[in-house]
PDB file of N, CA and C in Angstrom:
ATOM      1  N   UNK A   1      -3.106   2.072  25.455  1.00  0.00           N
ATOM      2  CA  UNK A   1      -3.980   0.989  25.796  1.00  0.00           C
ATOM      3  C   UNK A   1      -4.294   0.207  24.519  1.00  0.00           C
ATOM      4  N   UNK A   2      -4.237  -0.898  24.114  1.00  0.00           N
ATOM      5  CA  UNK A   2      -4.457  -1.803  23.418  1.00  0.00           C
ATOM      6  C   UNK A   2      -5.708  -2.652  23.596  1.00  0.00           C
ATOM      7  N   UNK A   3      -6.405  -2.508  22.896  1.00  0.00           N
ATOM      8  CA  UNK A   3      -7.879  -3.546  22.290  1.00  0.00           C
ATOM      9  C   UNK A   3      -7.631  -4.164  21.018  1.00  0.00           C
ATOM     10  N   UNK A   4      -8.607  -5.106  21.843  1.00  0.00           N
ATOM     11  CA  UNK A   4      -8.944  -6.223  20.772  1.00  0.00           C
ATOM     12  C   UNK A   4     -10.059  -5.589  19.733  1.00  0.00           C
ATOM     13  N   UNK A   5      -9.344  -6.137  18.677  1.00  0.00           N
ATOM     14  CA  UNK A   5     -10.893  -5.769  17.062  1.00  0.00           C
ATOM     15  C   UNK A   5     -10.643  -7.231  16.528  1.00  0.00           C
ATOM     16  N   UNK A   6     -11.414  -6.659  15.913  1.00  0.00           N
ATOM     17  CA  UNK A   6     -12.141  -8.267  14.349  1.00  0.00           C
ATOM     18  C   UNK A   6     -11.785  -7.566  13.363  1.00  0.00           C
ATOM     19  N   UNK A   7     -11.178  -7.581  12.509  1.00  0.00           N
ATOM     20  CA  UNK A   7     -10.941  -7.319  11.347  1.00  0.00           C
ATOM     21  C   UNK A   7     -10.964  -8.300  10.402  1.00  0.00           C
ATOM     22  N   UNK A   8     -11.694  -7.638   8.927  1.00  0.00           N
ATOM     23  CA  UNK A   8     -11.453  -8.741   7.981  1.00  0.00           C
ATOM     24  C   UNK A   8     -10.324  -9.480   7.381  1.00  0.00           C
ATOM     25  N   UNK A   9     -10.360 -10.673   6.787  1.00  0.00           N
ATOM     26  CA  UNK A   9      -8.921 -11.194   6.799  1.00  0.00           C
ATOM     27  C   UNK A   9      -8.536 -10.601   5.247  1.00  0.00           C
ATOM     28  N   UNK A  10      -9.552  -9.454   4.590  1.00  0.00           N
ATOM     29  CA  UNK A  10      -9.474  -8.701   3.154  1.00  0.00           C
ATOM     30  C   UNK A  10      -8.475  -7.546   3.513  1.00  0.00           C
ATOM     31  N   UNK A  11      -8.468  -6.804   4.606  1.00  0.00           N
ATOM     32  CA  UNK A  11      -7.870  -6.059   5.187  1.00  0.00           C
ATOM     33  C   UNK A  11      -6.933  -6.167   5.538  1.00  0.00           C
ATOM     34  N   UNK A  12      -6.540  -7.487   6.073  1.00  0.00           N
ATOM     35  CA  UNK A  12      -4.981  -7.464   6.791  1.00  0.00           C
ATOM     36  C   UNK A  12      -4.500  -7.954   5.600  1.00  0.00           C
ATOM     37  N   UNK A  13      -5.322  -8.767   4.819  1.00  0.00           N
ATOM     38  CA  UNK A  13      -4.549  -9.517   3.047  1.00  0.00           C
ATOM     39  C   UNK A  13      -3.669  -7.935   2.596  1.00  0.00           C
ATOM     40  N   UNK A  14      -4.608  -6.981   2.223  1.00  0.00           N
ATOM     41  CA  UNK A  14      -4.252  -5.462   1.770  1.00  0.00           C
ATOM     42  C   UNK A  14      -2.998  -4.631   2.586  1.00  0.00           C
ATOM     43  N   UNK A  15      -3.148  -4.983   4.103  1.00  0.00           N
ATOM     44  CA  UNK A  15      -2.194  -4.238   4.393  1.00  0.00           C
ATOM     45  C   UNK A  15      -0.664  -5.062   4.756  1.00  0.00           C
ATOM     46  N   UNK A  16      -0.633  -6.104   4.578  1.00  0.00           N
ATOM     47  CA  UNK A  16       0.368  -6.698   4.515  1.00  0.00           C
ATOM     48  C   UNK A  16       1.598  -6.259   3.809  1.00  0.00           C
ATOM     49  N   UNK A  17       1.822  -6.237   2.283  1.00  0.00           N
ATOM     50  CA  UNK A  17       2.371  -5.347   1.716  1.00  0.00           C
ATOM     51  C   UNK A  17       2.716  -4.066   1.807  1.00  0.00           C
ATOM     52  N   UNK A  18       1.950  -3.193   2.521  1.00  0.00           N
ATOM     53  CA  UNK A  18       2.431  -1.974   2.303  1.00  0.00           C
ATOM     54  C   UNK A  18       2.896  -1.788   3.932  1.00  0.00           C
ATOM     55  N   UNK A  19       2.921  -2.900   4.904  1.00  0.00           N
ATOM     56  CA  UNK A  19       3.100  -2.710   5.786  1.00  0.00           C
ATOM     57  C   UNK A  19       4.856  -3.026   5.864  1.00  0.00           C
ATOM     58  N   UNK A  20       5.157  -3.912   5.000  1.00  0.00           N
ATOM     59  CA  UNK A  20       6.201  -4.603   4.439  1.00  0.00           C
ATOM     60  C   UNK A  20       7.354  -3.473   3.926  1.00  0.00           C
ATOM     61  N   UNK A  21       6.632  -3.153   3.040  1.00  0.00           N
ATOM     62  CA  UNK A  21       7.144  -1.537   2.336  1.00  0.00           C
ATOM     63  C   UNK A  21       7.416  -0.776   3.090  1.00  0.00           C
ATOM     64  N   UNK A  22       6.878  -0.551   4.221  1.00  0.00           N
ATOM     65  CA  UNK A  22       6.864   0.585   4.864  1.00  0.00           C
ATOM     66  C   UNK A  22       7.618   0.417   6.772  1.00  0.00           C
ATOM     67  N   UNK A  23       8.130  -1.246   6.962  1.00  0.00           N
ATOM     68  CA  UNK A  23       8.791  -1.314   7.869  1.00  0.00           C
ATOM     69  C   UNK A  23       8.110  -0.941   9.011  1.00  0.00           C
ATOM     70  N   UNK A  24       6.605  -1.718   8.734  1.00  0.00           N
ATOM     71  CA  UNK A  24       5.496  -1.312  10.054  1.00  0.00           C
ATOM     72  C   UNK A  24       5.207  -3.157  10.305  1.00  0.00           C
ATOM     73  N   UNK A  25       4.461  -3.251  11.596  1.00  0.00           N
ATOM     74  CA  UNK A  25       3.902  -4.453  11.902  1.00  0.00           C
ATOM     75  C   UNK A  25       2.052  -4.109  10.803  1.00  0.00           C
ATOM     76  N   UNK A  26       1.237  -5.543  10.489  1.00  0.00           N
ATOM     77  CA  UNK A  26       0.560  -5.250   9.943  1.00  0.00           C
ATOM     78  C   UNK A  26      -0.467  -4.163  10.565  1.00  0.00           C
ATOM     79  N   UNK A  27      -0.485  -4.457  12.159  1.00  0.00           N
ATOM     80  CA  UNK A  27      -1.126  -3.568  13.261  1.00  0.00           C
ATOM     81  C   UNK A  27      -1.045  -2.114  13.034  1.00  0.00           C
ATOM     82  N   UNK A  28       0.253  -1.908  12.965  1.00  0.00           N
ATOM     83  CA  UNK A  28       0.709  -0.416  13.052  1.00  0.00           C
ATOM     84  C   UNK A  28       0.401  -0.235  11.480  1.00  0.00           C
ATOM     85  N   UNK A  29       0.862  -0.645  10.682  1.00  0.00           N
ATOM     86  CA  UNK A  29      -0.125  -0.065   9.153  1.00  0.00           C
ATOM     87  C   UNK A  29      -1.477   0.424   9.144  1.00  0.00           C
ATOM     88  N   UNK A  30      -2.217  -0.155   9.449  1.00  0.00           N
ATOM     89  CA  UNK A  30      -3.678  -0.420   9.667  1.00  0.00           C
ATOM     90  C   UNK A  30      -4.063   0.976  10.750  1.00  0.00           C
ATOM     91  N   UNK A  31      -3.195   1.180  12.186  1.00  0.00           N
ATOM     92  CA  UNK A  31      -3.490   2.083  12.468  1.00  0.00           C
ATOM     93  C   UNK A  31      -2.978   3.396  12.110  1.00  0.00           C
ATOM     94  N   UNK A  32      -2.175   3.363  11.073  1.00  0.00           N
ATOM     95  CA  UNK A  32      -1.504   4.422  10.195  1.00  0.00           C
ATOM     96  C   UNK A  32      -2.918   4.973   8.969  1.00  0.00           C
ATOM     97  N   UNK A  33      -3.245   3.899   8.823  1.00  0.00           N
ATOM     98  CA  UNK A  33      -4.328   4.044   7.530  1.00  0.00           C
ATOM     99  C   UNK A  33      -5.628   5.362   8.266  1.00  0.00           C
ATOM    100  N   UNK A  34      -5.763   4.558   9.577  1.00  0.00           N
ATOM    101  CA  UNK A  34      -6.612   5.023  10.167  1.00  0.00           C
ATOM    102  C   UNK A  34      -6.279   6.574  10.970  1.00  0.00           C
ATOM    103  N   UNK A  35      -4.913   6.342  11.385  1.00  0.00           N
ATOM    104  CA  UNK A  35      -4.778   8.217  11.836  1.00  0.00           C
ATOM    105  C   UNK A  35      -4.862   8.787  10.417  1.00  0.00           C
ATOM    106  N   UNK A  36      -4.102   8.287   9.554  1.00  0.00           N
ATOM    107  CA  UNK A  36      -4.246   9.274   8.098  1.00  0.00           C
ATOM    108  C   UNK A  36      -6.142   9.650   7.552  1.00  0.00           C
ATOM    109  N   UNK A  37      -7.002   8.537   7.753  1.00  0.00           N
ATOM    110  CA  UNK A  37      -8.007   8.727   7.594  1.00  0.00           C
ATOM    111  C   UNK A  37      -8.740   9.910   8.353  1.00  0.00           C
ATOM    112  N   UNK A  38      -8.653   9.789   9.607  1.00  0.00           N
ATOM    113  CA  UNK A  38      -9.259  10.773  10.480  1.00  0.00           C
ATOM    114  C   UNK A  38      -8.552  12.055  10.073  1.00  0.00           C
ATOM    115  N   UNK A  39      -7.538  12.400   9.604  1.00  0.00           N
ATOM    116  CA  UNK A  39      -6.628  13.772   9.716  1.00  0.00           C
ATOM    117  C   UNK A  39      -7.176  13.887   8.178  1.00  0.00           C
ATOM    118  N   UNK A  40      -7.374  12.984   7.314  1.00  0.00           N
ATOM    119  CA  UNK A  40      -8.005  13.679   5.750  1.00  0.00           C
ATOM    120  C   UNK A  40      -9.963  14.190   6.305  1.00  0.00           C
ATOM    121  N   UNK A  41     -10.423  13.703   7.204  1.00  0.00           N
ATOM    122  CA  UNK A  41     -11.916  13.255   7.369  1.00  0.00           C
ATOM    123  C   UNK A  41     -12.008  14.954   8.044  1.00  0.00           C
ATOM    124  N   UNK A  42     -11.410  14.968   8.792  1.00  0.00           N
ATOM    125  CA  UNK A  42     -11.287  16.834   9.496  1.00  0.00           C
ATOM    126  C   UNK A  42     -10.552  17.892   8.800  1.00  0.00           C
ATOM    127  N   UNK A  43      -9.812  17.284   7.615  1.00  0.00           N
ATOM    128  CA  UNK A  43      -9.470  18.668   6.667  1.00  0.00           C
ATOM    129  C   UNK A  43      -9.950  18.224   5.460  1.00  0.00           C
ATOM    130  N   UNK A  44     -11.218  17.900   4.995  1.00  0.00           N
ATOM    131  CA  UNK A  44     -11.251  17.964   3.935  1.00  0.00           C
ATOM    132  C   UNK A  44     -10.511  18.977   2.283  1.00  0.00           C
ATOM    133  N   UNK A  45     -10.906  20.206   2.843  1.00  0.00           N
ATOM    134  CA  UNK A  45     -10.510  21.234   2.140  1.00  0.00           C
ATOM    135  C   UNK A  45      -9.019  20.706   1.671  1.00  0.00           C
ATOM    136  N   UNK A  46      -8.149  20.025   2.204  1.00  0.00           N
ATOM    137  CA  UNK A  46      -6.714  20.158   1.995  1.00  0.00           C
ATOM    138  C   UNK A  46      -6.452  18.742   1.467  1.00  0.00           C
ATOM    139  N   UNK A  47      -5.552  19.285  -0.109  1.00  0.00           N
ATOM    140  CA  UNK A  47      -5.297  17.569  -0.391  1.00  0.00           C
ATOM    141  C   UNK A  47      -4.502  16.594   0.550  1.00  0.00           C
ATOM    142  N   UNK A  48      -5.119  15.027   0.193  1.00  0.00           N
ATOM    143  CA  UNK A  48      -4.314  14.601   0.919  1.00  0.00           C
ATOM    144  C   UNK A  48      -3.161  14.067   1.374  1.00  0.00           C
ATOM    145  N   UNK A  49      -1.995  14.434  -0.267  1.00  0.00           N
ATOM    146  CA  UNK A  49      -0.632  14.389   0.210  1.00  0.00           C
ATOM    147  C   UNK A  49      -0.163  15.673   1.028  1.00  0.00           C
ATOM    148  N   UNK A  50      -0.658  16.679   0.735  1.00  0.00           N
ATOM    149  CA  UNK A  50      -0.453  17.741   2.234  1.00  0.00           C
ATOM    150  C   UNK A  50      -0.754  17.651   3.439  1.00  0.00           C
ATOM    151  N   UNK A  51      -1.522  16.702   3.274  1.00  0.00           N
ATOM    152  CA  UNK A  51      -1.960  16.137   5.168  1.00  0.00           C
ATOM    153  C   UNK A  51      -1.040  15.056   5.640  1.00  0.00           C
ATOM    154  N   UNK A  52      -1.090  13.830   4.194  1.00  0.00           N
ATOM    155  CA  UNK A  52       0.152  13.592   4.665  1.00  0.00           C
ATOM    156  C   UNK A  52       1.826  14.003   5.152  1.00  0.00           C
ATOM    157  N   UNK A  53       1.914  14.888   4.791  1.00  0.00           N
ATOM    158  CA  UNK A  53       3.342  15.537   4.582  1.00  0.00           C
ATOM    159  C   UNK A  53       3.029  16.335   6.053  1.00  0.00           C
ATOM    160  N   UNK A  54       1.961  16.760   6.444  1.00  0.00           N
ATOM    161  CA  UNK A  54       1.906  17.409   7.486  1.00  0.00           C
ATOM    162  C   UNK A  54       2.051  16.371   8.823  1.00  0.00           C
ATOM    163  N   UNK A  55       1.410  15.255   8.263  1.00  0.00           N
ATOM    164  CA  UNK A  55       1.443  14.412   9.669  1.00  0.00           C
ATOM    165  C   UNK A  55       3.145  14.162   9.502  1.00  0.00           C
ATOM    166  N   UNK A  56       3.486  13.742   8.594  1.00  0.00           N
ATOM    167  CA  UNK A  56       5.129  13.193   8.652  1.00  0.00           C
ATOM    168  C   UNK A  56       6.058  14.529   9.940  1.00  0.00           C
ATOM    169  N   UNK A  57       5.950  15.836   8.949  1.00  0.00           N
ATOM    170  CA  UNK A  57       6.645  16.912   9.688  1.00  0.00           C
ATOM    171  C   UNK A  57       6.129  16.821  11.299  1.00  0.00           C
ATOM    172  N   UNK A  58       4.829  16.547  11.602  1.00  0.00           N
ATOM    173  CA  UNK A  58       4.402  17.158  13.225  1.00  0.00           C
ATOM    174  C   UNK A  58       5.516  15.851  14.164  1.00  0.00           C
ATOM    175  N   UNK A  59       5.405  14.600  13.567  1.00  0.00           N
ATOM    176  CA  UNK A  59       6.353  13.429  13.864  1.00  0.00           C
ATOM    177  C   UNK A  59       7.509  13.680  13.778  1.00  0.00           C
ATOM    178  N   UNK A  60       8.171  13.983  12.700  1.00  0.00           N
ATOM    179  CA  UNK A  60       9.406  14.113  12.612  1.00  0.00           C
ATOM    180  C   UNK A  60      10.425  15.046  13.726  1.00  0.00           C
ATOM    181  N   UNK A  61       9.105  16.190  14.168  1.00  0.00           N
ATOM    182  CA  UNK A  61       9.303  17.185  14.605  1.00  0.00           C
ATOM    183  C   UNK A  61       9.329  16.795  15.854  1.00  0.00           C
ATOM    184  N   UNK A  62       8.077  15.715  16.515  1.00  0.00           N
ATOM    185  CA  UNK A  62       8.367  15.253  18.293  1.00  0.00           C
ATOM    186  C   UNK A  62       9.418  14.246  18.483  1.00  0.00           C
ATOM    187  N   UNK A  63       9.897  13.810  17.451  1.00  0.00           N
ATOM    188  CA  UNK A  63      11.097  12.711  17.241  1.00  0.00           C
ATOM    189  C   UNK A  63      12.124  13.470  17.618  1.00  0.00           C
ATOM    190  N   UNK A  64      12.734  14.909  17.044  1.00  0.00           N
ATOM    191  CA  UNK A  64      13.401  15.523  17.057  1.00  0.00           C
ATOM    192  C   UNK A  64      13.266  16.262  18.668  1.00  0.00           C
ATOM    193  N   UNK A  65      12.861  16.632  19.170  1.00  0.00           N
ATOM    194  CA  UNK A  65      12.906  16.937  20.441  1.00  0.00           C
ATOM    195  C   UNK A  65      12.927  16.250  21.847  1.00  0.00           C
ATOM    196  N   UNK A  66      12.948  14.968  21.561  1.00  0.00           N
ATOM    197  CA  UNK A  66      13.012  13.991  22.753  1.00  0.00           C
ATOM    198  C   UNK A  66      14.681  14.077  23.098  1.00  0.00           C
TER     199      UNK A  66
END
């Protein structure tokens, strides 16, 4: 399901680039920022290139089974 937000135009300025880099729409960056946020916000304890690396593998992993 898709909603509408307001976002600042400081925010989409920021994720433009790395959305670029990273072969995402600026949308899907932004909500990348934000699953990565929530998954560092509930494991604190764990750095957060290991959370990253964990979200990559759990993906990589439902990619692989379709």
């Amino acid at each position: 399901m898709a909603v509408a937000l307001k976002l600042s135009a400081e925010l989409i300025e920021i994720a433009k680039p790395h959305a670029a880099a990273m072969h995402r729409k600026v949308p899907q960056q932004i909500e990348h920022w934000a699953w990565l946020g929530q998954a560092v916000e509930e494991n604190p304890e764990l750095p957060v290139p290991f959370t990253q690396d964990t979200l990559l593998a759990v993906e990589e992993a439902k990619a692989g089974s379709r």
